[in-house]
PDB file of N, CA and C in Angstrom:
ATOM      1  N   UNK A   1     141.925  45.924  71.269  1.00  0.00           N
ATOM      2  CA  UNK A   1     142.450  46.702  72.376  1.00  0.00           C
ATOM      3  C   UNK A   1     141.496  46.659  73.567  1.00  0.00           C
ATOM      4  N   UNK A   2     140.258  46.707  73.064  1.00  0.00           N
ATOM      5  CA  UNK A   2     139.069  47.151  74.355  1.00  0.00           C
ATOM      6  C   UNK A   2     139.419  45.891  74.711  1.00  0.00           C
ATOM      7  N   UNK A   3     139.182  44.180  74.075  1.00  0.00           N
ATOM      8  CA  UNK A   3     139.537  43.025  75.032  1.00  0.00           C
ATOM      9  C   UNK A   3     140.898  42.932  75.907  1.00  0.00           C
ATOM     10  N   UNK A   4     141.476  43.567  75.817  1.00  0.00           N
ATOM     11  CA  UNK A   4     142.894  43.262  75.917  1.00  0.00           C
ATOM     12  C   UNK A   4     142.916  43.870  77.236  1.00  0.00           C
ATOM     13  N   UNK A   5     142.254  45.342  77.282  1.00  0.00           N
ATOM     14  CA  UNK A   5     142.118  46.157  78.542  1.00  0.00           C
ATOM     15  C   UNK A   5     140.889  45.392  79.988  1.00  0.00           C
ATOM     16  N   UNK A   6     139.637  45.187  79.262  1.00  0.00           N
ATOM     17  CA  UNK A   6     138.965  44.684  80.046  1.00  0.00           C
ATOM     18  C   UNK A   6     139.786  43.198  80.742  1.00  0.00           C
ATOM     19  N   UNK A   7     140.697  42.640  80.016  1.00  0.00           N
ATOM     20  CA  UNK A   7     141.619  41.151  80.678  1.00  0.00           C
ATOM     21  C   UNK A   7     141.973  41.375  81.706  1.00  0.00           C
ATOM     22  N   UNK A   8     142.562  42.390  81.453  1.00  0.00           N
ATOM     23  CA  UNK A   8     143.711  43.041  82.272  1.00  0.00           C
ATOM     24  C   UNK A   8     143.279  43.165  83.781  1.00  0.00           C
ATOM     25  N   UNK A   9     141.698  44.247  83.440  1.00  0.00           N
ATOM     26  CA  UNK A   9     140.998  44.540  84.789  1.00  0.00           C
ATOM     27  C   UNK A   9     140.304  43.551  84.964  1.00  0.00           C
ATOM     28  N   UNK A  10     140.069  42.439  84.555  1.00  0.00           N
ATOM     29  CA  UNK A  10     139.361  41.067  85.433  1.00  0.00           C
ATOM     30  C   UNK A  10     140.296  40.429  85.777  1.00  0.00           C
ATOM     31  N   UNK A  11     141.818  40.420  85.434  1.00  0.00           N
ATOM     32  CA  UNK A  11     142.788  40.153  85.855  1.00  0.00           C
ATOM     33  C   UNK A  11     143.049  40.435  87.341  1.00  0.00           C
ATOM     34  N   UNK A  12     143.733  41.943  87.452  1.00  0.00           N
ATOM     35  CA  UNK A  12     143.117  42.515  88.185  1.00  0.00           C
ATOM     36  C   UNK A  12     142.519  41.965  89.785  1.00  0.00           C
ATOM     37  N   UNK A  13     141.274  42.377  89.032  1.00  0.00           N
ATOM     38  CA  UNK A  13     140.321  41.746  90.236  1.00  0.00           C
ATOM     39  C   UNK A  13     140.602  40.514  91.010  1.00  0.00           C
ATOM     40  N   UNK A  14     140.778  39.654  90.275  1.00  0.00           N
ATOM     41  CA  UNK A  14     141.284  38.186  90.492  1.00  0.00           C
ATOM     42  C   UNK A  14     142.016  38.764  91.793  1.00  0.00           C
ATOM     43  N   UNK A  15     143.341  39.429  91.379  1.00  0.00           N
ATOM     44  CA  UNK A  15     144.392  39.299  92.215  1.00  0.00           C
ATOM     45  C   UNK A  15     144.341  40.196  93.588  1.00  0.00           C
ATOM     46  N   UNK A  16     143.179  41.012  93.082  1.00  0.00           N
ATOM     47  CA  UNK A  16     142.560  41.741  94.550  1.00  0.00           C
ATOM     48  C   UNK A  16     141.588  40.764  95.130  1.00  0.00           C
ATOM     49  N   UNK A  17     141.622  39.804  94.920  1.00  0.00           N
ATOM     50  CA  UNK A  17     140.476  38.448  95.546  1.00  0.00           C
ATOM     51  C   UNK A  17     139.025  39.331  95.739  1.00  0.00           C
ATOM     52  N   UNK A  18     138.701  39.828  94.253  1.00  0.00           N
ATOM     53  CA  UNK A  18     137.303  40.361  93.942  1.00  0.00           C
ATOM     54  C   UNK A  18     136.340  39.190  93.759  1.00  0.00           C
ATOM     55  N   UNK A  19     135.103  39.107  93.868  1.00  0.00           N
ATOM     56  CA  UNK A  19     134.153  37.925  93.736  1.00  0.00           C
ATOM     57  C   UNK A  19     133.317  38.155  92.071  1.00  0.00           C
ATOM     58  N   UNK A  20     133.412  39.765  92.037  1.00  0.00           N
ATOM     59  CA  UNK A  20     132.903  39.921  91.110  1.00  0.00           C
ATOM     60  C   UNK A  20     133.428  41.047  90.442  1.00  0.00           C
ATOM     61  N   UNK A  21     133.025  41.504  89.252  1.00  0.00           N
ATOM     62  CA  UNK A  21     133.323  42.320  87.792  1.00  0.00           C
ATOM     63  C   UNK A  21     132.089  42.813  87.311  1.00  0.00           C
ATOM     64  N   UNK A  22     131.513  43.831  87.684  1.00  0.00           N
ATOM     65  CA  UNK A  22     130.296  44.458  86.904  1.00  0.00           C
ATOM     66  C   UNK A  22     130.716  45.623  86.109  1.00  0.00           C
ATOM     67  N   UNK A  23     130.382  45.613  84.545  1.00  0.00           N
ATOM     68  CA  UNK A  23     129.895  46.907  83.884  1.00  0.00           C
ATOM     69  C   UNK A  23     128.459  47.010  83.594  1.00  0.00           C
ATOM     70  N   UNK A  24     128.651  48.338  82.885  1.00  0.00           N
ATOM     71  CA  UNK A  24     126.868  48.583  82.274  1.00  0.00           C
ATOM     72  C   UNK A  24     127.586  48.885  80.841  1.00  0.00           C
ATOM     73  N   UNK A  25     126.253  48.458  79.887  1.00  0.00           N
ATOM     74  CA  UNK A  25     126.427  48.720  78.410  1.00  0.00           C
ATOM     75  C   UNK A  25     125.385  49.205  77.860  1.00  0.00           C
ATOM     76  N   UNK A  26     125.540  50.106  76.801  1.00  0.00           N
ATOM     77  CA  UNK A  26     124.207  50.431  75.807  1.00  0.00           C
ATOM     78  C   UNK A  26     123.551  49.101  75.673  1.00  0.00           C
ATOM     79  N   UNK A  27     122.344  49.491  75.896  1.00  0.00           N
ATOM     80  CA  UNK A  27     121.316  48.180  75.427  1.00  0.00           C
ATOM     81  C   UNK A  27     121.168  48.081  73.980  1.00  0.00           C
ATOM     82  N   UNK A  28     121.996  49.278  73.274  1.00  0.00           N
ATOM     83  CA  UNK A  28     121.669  49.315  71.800  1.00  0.00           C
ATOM     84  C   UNK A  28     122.907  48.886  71.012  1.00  0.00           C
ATOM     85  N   UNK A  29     124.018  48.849  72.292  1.00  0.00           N
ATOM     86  CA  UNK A  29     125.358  48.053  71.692  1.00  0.00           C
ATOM     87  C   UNK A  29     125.624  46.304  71.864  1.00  0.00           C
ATOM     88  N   UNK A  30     124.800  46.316  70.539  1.00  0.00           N
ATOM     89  CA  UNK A  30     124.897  44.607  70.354  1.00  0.00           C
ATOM     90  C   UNK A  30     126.392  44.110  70.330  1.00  0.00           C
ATOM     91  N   UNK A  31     127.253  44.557  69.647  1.00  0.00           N
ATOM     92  CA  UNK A  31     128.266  43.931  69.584  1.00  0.00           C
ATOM     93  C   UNK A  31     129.083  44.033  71.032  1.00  0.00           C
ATOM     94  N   UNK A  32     129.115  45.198  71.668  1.00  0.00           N
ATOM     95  CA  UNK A  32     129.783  44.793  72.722  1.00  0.00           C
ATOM     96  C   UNK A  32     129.092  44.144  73.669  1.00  0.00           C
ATOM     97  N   UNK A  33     128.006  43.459  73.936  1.00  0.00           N
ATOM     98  CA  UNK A  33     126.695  42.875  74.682  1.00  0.00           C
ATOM     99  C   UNK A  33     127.549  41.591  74.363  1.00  0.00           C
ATOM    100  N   UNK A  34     127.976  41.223  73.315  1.00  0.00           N
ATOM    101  CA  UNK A  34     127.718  39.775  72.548  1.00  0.00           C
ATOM    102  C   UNK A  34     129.751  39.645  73.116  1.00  0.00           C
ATOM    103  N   UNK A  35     130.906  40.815  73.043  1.00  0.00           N
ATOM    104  CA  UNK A  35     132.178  40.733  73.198  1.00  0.00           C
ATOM    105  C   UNK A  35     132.179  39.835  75.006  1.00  0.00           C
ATOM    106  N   UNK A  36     131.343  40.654  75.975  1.00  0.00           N
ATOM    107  CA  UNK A  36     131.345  40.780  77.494  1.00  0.00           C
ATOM    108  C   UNK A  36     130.556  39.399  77.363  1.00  0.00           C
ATOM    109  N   UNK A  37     129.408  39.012  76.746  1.00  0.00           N
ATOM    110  CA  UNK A  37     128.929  37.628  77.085  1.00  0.00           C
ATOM    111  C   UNK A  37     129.934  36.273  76.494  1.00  0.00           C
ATOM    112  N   UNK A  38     130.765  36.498  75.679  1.00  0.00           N
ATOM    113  CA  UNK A  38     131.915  35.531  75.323  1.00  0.00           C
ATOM    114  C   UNK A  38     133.086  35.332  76.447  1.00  0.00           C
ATOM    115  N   UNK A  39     133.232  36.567  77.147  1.00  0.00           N
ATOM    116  CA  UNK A  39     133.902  37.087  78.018  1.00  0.00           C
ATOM    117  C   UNK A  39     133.707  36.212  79.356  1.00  0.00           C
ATOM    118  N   UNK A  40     132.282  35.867  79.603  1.00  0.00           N
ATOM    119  CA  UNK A  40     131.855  35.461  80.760  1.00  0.00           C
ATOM    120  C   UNK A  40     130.693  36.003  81.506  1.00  0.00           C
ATOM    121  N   UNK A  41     130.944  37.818  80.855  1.00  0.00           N
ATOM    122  CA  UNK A  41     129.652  38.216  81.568  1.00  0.00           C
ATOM    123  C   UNK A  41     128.160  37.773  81.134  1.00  0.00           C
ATOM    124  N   UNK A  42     127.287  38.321  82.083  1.00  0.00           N
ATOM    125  CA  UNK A  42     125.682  37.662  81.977  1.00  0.00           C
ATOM    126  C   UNK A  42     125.193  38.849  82.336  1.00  0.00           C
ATOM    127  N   UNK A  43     124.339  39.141  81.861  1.00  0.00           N
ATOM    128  CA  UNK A  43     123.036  40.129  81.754  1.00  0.00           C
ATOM    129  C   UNK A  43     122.476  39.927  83.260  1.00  0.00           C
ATOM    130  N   UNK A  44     122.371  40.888  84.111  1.00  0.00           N
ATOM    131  CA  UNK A  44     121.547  40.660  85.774  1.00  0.00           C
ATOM    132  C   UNK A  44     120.545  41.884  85.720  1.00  0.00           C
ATOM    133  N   UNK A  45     120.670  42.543  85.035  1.00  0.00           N
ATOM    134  CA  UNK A  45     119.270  43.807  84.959  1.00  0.00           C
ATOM    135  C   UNK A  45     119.205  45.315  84.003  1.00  0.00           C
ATOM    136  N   UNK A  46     118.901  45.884  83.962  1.00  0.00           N
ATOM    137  CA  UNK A  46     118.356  46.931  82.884  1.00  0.00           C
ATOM    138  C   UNK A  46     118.017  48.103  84.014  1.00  0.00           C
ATOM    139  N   UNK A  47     118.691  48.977  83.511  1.00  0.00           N
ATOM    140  CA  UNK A  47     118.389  50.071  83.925  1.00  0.00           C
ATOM    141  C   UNK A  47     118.355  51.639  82.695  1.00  0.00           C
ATOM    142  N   UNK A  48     118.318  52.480  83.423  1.00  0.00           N
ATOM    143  CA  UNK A  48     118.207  53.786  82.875  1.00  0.00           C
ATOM    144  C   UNK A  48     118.907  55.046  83.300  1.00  0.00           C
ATOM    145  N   UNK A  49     119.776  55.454  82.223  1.00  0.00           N
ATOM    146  CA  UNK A  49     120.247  56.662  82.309  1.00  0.00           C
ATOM    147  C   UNK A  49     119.863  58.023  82.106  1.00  0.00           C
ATOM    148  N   UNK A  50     119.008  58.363  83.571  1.00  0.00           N
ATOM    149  CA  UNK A  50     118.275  59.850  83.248  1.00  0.00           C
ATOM    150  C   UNK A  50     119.239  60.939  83.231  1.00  0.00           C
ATOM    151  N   UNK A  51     120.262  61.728  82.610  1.00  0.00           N
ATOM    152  CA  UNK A  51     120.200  62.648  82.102  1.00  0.00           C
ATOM    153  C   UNK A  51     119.883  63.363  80.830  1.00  0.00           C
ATOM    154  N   UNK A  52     119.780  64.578  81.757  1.00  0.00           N
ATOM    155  CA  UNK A  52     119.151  65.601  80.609  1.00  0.00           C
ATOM    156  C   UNK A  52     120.205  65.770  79.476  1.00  0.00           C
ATOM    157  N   UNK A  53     119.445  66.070  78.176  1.00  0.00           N
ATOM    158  CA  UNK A  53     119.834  65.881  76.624  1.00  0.00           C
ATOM    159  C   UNK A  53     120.328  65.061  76.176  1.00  0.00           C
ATOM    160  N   UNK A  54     120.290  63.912  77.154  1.00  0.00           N
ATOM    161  CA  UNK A  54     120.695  62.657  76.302  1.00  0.00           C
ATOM    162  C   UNK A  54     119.718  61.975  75.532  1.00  0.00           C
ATOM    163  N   UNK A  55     120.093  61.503  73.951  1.00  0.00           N
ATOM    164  CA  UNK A  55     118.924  61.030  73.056  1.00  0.00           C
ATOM    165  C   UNK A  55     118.450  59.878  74.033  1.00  0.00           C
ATOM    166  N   UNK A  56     116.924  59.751  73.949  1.00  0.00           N
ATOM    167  CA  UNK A  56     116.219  58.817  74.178  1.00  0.00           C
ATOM    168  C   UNK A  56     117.050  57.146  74.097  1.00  0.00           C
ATOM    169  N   UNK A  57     117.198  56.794  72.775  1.00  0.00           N
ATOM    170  CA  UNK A  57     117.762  55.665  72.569  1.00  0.00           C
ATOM    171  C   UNK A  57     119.074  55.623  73.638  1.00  0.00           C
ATOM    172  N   UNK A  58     119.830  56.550  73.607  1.00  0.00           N
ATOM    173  CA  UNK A  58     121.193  55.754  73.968  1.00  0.00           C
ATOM    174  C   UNK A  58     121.059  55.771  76.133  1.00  0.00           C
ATOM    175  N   UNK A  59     119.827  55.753  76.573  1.00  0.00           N
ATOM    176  CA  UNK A  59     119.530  55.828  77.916  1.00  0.00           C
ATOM    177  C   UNK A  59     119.447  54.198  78.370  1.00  0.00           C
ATOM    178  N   UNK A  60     119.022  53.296  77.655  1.00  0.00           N
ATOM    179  CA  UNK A  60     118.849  51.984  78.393  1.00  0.00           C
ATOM    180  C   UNK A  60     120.525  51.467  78.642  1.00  0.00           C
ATOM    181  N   UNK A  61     120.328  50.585  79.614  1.00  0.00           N
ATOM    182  CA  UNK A  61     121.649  50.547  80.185  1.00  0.00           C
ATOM    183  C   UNK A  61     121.773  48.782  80.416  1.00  0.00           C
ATOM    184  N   UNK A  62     122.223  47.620  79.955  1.00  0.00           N
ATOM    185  CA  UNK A  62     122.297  46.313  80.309  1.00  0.00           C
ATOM    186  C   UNK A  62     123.476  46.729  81.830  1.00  0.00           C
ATOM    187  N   UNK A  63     122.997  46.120  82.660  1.00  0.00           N
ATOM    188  CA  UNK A  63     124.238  45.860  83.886  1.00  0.00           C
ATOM    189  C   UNK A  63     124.611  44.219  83.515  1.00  0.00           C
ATOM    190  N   UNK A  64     126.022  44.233  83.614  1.00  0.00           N
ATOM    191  CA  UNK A  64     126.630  42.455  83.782  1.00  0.00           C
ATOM    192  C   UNK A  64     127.377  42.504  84.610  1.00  0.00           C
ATOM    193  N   UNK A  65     127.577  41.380  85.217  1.00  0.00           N
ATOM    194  CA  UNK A  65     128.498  41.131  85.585  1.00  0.00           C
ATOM    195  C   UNK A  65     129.341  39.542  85.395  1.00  0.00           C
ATOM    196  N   UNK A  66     130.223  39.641  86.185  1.00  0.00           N
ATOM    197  CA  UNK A  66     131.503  38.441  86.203  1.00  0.00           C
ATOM    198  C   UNK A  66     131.553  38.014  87.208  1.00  0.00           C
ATOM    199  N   UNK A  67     131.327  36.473  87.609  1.00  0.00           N
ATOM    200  CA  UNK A  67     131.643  35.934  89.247  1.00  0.00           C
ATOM    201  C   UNK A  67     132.805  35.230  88.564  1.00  0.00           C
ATOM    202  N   UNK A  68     133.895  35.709  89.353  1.00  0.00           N
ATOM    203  CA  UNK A  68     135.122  35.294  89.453  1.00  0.00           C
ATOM    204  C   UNK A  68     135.318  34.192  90.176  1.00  0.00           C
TER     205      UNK A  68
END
């Protein structure tokens, strides 16, 4: 389902003559890291999600994106 939806919105984009498609992902979610790089996306930087009470681990953030 999640591939089916993300198609849709790079679809989408396409047809809004977008250049590009960026999400962010848990840096600790391998499998969807590995779904978005089959996909097309590529890893462009790392960031961090500072809010408060969020566990430590689930704060790193992969950004990708898609050049359409």
């Amino acid at each position: 389902m999640g591939t089916m939806l993300l198609q849709m919105a790079v679809e989408i984009a396409r047809q809004l003559k977008k250049e590009e498609v960026w999400l962010w992902v848990l840096d600790t979610n391998v499998k969807a890291c590995k779904l978005y790089e089959r996909m097309g996306f590529v890893i462009f930087d790392k960031t961090r999600l500072e809010l408060p009470y969020l566990k430590e681990e689930l704060k790193g953030m992969w950004r990708m994106v898609l050049k359409l």
